[in-house]
C-alpha atoms as a PDB file:
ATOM      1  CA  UNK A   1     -18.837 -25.708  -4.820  1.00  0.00           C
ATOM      2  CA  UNK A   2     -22.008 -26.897  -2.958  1.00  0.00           C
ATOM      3  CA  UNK A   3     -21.960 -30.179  -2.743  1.00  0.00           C
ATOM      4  CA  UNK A   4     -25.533 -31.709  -4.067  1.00  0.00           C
ATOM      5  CA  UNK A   5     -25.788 -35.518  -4.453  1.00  0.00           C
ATOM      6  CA  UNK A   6     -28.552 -37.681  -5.376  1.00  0.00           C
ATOM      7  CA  UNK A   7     -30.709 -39.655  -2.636  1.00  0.00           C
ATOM      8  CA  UNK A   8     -28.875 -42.716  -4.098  1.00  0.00           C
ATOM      9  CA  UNK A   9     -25.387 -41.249  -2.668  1.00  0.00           C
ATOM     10  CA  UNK A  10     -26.603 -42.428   1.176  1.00  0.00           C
ATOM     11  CA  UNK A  11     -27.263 -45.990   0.349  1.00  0.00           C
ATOM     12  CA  UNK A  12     -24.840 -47.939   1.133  1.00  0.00           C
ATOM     13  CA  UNK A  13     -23.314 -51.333   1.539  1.00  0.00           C
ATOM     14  CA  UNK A  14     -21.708 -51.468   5.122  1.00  0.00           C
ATOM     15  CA  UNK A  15     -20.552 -55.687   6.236  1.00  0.00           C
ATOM     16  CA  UNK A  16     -17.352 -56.129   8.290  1.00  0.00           C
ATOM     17  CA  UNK A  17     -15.741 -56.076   5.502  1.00  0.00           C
ATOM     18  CA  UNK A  18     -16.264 -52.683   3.667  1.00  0.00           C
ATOM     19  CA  UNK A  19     -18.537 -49.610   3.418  1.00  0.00           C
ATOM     20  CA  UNK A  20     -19.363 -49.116  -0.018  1.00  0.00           C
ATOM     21  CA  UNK A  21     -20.218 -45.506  -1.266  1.00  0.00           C
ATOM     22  CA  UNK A  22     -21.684 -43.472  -4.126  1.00  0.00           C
ATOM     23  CA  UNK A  23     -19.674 -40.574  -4.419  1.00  0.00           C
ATOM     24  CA  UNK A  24     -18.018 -37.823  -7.463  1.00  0.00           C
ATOM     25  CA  UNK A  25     -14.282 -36.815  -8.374  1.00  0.00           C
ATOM     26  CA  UNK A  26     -12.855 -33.620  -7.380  1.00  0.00           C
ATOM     27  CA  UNK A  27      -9.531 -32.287  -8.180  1.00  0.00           C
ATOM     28  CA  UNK A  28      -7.203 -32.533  -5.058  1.00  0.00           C
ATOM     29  CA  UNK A  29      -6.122 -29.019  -5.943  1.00  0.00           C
ATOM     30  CA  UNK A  30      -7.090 -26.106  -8.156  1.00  0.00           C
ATOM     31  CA  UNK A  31      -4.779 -23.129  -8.485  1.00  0.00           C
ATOM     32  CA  UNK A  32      -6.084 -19.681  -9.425  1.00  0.00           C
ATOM     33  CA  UNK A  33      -2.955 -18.122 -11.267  1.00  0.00           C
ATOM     34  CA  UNK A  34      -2.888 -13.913 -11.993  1.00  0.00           C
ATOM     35  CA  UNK A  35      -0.010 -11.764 -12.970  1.00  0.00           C
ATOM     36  CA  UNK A  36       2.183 -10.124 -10.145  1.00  0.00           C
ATOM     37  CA  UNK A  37       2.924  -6.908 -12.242  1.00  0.00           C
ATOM     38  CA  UNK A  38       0.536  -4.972 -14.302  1.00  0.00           C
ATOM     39  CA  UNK A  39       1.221  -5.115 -18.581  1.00  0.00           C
ATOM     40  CA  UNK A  40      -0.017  -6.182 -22.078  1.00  0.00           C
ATOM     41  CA  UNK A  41      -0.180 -10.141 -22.606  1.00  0.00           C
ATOM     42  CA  UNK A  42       2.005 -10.824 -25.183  1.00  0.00           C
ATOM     43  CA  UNK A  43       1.557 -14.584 -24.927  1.00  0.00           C
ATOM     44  CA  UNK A  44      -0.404 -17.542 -24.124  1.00  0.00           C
ATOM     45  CA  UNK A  45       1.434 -20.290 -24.972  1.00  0.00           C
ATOM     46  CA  UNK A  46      -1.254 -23.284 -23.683  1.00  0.00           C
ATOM     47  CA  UNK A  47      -4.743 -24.138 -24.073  1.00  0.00           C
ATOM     48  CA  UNK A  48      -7.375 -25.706 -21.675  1.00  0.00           C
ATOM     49  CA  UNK A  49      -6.551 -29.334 -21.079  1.00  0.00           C
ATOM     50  CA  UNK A  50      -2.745 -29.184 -22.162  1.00  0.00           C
ATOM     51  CA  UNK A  51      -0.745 -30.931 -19.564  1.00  0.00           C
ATOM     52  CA  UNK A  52       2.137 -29.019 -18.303  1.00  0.00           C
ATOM     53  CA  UNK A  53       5.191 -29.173 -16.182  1.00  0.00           C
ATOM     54  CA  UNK A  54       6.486 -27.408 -13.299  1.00  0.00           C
ATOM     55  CA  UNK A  55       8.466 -24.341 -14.460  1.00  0.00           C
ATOM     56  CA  UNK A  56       6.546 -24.049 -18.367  1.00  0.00           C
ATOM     57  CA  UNK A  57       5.488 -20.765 -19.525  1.00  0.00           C
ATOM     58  CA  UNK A  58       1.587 -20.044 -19.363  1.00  0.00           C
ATOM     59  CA  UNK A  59       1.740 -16.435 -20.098  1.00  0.00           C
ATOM     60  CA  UNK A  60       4.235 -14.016 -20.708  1.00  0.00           C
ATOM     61  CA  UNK A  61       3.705  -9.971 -20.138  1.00  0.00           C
ATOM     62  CA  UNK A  62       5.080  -7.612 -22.710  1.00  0.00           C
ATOM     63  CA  UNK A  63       8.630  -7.297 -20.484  1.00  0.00           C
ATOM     64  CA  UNK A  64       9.921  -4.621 -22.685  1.00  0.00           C
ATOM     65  CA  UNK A  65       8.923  -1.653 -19.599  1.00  0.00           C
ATOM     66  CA  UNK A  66      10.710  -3.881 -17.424  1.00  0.00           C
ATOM     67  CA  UNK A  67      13.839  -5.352 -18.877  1.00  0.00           C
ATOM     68  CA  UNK A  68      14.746  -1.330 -19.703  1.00  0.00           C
ATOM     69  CA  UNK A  69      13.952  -0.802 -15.393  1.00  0.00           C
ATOM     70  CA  UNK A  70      16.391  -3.691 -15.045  1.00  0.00           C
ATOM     71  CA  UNK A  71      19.124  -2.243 -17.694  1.00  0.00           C
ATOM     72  CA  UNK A  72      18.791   1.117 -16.023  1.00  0.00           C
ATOM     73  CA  UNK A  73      19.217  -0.100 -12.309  1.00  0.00           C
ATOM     74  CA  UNK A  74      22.056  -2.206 -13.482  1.00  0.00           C
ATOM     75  CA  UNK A  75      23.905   0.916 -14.663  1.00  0.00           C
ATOM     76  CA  UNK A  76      23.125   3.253 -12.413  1.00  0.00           C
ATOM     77  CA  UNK A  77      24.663   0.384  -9.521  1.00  0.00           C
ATOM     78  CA  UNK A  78      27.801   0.192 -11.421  1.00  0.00           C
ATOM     79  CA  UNK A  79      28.090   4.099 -11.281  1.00  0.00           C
ATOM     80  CA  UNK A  80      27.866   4.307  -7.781  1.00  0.00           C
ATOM     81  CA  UNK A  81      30.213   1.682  -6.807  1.00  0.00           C
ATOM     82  CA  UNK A  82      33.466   3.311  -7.747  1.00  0.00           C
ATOM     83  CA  UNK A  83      31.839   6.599  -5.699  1.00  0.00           C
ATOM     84  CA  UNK A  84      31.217   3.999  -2.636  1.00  0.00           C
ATOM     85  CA  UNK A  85      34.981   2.924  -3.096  1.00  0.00           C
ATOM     86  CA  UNK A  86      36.645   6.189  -3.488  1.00  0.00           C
ATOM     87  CA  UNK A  87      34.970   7.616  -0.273  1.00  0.00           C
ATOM     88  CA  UNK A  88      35.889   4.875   1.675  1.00  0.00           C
ATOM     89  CA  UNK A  89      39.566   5.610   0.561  1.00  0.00           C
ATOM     90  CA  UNK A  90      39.008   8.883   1.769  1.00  0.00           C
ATOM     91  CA  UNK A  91      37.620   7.920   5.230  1.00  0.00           C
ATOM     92  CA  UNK A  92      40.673   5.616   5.282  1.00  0.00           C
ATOM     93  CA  UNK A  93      42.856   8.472   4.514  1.00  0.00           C
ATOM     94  CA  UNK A  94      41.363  10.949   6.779  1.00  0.00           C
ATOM     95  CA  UNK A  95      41.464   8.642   9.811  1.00  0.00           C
ATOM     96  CA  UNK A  96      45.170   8.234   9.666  1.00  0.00           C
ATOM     97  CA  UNK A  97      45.598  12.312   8.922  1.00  0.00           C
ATOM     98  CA  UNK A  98      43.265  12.441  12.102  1.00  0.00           C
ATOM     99  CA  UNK A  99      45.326  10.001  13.796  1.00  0.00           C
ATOM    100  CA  UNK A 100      48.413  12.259  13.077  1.00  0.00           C
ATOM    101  CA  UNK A 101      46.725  15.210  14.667  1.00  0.00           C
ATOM    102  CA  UNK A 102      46.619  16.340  11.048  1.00  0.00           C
ATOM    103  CA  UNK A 103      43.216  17.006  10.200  1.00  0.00           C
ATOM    104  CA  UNK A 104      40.018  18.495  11.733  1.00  0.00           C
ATOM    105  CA  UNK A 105      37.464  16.459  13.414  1.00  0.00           C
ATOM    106  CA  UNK A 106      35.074  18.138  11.313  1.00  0.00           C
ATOM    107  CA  UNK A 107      37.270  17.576   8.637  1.00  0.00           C
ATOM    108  CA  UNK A 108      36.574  13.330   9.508  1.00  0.00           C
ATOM    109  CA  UNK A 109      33.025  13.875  10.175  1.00  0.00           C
ATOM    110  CA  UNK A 110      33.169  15.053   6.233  1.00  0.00           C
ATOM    111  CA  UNK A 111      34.465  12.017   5.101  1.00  0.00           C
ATOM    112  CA  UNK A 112      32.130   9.679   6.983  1.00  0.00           C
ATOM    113  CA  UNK A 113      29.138  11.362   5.602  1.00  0.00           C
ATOM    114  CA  UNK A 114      30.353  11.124   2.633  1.00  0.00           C
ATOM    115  CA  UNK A 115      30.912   7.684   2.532  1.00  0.00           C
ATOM    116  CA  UNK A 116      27.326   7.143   4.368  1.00  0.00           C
ATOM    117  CA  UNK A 117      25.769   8.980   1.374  1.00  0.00           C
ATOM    118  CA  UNK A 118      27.705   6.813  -1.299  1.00  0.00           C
ATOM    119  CA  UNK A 119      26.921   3.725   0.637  1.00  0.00           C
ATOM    120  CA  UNK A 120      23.195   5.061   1.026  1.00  0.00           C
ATOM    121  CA  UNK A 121      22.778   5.980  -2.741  1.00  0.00           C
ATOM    122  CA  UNK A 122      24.703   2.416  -3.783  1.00  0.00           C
ATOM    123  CA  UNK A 123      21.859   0.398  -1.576  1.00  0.00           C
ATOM    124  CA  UNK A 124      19.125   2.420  -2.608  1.00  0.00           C
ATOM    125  CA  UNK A 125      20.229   1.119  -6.472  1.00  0.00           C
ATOM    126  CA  UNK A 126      20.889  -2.137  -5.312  1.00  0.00           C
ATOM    127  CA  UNK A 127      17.452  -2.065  -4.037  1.00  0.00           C
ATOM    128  CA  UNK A 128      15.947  -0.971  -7.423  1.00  0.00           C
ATOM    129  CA  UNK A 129      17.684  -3.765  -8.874  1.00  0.00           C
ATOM    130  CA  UNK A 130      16.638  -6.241  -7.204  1.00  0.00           C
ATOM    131  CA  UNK A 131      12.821  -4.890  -7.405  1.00  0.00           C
ATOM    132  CA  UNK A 132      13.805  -4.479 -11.874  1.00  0.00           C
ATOM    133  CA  UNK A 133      14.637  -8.481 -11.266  1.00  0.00           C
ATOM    134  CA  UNK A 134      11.472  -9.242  -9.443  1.00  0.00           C
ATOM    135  CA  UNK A 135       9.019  -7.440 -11.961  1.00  0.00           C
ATOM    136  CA  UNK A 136      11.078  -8.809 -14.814  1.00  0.00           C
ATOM    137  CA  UNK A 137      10.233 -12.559 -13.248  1.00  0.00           C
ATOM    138  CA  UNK A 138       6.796 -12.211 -12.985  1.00  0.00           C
ATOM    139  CA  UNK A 139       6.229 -10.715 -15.945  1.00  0.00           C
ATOM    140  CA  UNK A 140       6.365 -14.585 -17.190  1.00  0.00           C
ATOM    141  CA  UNK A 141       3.310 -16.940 -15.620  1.00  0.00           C
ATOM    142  CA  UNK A 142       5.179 -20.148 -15.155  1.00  0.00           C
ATOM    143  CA  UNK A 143       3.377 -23.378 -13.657  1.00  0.00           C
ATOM    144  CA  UNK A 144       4.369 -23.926 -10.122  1.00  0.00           C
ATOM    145  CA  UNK A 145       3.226 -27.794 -10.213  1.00  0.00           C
ATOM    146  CA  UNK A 146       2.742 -30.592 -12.835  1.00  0.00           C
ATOM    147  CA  UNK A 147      -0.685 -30.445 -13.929  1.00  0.00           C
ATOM    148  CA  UNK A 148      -3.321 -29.779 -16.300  1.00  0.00           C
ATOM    149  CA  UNK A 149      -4.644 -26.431 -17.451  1.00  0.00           C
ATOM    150  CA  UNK A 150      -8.518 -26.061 -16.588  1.00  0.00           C
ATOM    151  CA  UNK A 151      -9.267 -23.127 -18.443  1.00  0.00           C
ATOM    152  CA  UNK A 152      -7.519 -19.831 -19.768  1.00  0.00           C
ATOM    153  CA  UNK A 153      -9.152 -16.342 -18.833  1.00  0.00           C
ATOM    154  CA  UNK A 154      -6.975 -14.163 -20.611  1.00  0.00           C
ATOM    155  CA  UNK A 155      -6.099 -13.038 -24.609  1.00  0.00           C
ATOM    156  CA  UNK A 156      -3.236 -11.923 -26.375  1.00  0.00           C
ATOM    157  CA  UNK A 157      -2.979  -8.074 -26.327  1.00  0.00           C
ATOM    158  CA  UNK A 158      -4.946  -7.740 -23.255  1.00  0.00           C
ATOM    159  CA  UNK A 159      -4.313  -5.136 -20.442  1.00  0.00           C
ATOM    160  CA  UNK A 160      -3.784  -7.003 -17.146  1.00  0.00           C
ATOM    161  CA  UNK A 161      -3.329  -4.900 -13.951  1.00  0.00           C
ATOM    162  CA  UNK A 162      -3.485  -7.222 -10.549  1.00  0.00           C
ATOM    163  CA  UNK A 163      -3.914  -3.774  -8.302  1.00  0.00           C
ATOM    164  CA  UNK A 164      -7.584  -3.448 -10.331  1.00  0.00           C
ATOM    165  CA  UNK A 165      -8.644  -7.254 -10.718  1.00  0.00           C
ATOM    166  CA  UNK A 166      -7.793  -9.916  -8.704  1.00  0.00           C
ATOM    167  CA  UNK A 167      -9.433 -12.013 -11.624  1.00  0.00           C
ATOM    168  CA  UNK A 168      -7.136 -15.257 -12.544  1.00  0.00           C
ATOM    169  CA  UNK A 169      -5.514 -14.988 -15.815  1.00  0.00           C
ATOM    170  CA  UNK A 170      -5.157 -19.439 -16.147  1.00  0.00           C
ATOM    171  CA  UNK A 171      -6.974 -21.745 -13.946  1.00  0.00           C
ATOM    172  CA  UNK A 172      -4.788 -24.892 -13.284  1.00  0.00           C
ATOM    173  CA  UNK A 173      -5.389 -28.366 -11.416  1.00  0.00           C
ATOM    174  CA  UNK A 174      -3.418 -31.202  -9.938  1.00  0.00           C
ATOM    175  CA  UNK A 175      -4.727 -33.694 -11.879  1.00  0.00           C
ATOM    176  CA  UNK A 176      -2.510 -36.308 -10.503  1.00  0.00           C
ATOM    177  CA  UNK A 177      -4.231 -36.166  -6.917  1.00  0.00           C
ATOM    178  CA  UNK A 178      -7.703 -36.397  -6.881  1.00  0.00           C
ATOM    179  CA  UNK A 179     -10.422 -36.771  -4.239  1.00  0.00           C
ATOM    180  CA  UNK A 180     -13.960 -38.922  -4.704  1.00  0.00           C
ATOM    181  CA  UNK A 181     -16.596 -36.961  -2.443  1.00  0.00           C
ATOM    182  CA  UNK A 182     -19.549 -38.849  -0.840  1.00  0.00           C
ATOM    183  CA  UNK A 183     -21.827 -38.630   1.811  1.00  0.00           C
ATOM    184  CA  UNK A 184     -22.539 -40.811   4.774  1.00  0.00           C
ATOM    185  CA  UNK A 185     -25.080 -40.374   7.396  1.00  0.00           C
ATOM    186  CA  UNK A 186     -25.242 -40.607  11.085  1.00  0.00           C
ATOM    187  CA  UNK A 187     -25.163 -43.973  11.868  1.00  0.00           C
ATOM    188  CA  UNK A 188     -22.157 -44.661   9.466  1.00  0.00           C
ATOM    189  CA  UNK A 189     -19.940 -41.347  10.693  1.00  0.00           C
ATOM    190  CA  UNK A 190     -16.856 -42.226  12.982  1.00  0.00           C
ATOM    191  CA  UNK A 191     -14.010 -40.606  13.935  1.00  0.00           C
ATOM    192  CA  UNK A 192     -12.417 -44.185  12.949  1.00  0.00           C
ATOM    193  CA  UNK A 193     -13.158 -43.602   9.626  1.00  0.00           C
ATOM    194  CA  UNK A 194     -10.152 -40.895   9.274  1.00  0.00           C
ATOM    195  CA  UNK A 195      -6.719 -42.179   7.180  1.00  0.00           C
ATOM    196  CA  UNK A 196      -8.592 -45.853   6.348  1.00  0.00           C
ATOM    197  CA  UNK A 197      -7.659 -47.366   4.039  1.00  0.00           C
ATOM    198  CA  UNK A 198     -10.064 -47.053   0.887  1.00  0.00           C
ATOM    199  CA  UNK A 199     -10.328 -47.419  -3.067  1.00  0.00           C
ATOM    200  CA  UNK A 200     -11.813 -45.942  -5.837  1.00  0.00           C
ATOM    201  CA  UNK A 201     -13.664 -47.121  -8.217  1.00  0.00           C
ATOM    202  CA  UNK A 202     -13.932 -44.964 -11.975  1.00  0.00           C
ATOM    203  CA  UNK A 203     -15.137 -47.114 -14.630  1.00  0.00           C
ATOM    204  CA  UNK A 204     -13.391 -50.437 -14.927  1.00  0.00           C
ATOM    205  CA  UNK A 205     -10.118 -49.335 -13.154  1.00  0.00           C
ATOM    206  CA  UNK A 206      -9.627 -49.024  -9.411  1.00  0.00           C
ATOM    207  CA  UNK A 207      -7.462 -46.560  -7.508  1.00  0.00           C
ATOM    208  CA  UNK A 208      -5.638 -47.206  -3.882  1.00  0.00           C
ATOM    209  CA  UNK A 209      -6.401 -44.037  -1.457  1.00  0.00           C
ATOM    210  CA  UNK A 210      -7.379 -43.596   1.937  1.00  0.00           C
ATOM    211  CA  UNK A 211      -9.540 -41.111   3.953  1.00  0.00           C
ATOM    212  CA  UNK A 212      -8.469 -37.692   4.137  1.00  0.00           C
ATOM    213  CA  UNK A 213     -11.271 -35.379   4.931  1.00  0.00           C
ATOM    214  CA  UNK A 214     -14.610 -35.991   7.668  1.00  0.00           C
ATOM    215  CA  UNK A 215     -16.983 -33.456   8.038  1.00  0.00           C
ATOM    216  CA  UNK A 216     -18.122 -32.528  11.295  1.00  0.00           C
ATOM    217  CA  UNK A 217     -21.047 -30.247   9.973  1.00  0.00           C
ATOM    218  CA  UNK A 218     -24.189 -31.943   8.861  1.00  0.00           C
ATOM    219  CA  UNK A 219     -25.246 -31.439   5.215  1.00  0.00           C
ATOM    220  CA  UNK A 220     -29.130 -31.193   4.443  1.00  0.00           C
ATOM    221  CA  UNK A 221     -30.594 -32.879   1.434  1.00  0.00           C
ATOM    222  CA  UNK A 222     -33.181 -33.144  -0.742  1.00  0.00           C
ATOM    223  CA  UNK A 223     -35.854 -35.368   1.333  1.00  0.00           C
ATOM    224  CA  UNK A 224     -34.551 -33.913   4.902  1.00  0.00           C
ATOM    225  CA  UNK A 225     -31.839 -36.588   5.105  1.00  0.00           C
ATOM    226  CA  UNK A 226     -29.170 -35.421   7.475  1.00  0.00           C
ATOM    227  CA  UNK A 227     -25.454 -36.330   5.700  1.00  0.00           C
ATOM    228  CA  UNK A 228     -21.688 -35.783   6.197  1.00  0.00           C
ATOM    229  CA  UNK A 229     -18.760 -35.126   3.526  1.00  0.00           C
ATOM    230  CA  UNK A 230     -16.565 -37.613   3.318  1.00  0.00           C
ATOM    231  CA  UNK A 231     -13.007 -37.274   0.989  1.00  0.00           C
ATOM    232  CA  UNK A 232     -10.931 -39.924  -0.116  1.00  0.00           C
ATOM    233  CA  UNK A 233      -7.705 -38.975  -1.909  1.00  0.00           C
ATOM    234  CA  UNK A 234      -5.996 -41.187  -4.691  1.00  0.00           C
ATOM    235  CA  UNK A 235      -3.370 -40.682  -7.115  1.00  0.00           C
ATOM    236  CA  UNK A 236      -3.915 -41.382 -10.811  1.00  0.00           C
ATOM    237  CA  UNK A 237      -1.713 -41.407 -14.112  1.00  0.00           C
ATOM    238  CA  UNK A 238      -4.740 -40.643 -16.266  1.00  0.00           C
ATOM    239  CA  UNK A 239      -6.664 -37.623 -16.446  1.00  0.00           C
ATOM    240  CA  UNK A 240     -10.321 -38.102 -14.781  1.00  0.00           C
ATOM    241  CA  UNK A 241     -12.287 -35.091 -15.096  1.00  0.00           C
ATOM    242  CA  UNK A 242     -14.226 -33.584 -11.889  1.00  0.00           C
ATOM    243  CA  UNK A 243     -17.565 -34.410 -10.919  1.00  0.00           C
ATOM    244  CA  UNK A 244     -17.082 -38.046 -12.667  1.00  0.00           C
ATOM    245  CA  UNK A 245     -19.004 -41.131 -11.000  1.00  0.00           C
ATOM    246  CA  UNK A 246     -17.494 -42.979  -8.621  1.00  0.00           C
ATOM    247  CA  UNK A 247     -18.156 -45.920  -6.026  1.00  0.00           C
ATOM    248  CA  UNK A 248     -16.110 -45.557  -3.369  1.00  0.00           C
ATOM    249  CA  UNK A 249     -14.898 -48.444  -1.077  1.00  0.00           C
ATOM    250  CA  UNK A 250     -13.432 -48.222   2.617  1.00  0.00           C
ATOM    251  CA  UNK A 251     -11.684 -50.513   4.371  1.00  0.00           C
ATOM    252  CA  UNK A 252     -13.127 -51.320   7.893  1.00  0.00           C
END
């Protein structure tokens, strides 16, 4: 987002005691969610501005393609098994024969290939199994943090392949930790500044944060006025929606 603030956002209030700033909220976090496995959205089970919780269901895939993968892997790994087991009573068998002076060595060599086929074919299922379990997952959108949903890109019976779009099926945000943005200019930009103390002003209530973000590259605004970013990140219980107005105080 390019960061435009009035003229107003440079005055400030700077004693011994504080440096006062005009500044704007910004989610601390935004996360662009997509599916991990191509299929037909079966559901969307939130709307934008529904809170959620870590691990709740967004959007679920039509898993029917992928449960069947799952069922077939699983049987085709318990097939093999008892293959995997027999030739490795074989080998067992043959060794001691061999032992005896009783069999071949080609005879051995026989049995340890086929054991290194049944043990090959086994893995190889165990390996589509696991990949059946992975598709299966993520044929579910699940929130990976406590937030709030920003907005929903996606409809029920619609084709969603992530190897064509990259386009985000949910947009969520932390919106818990926040950030008020503000710009400062030259004479008020110091390294000090970094990890003070600070709070946040949104209407009547006040938030406890501290600096967490100085920019080094100088911002041009409207009028020529050089400027720098400044971040200061507070937790809140409430949701505050981005791009609110805020004044922001630090702590010298």
């Amino acid at each position: 987002m390019k960061l435009i603030l009035p003229l107003i956002s440079l005055l400030y209030f700077s004693t011994s005691q504080a440096l006062t700033l005009n500044g704007f909220t910004s989610f601390g976090s935004v996360l662009e969610l997509n599916a991990r496995v191509s299929g037909i959205v079966q559901s969307v089970t939130v709307k934008s501005g529904q809170r959620v919780q870590k691990g709740d269901v967004l959007i679920k895939l039509d898993v029917t393609p992928y449960q069947a993968r799952l069922d077939r892997a699983l049987a085709v790994e318990k097939s093999l098994l008892p293959l995997v087991q027999t030739a490795q009573l074989e080998l067992e068998r043959a060794e001691e024969l061999y032992d005896r002076d009783s069999l071949s060595q080609v005879s051995l060599k026989n049995a340890e290939n086929i054991l290194a086929e049944a043990e090959g074919n086994y893995q190889a299922a165990v390996a589509d199994k696991v990949l059946a379990e992975f598709q299966l997952k993520h044929a579910v959108i699940a929130s990976p943090v406590n937030g709030r949903v920003l907005q929903v890109h996606t409809n029920v019976a619609q084709y969603v392949d992530p190897a064509v779009s990259l386009n985000s099926m949910i947009t969520l945000v932390n919106s818990w930790n926040m950030k008020a943005v503000a710009l400062i200019n030259s004479e008020q930009w110091s390294d000090y500044l970094l990890n003070k103390k600070a709070t946040v002003q949104f209407g009547k209530r006040n938030f406890s944060g501290k600096v967490s973000y100085l920019g080094y590259k100088r911002i041009k605004q409207n009028g020529g006025l050089p400027a720098y970013e400044i971040h200061v990140s507070f937790e809140t219980d409430e949701f505050i929606p981005a791009e609110m107005p805020v004044t922001i105080n630090i702590k010298e």
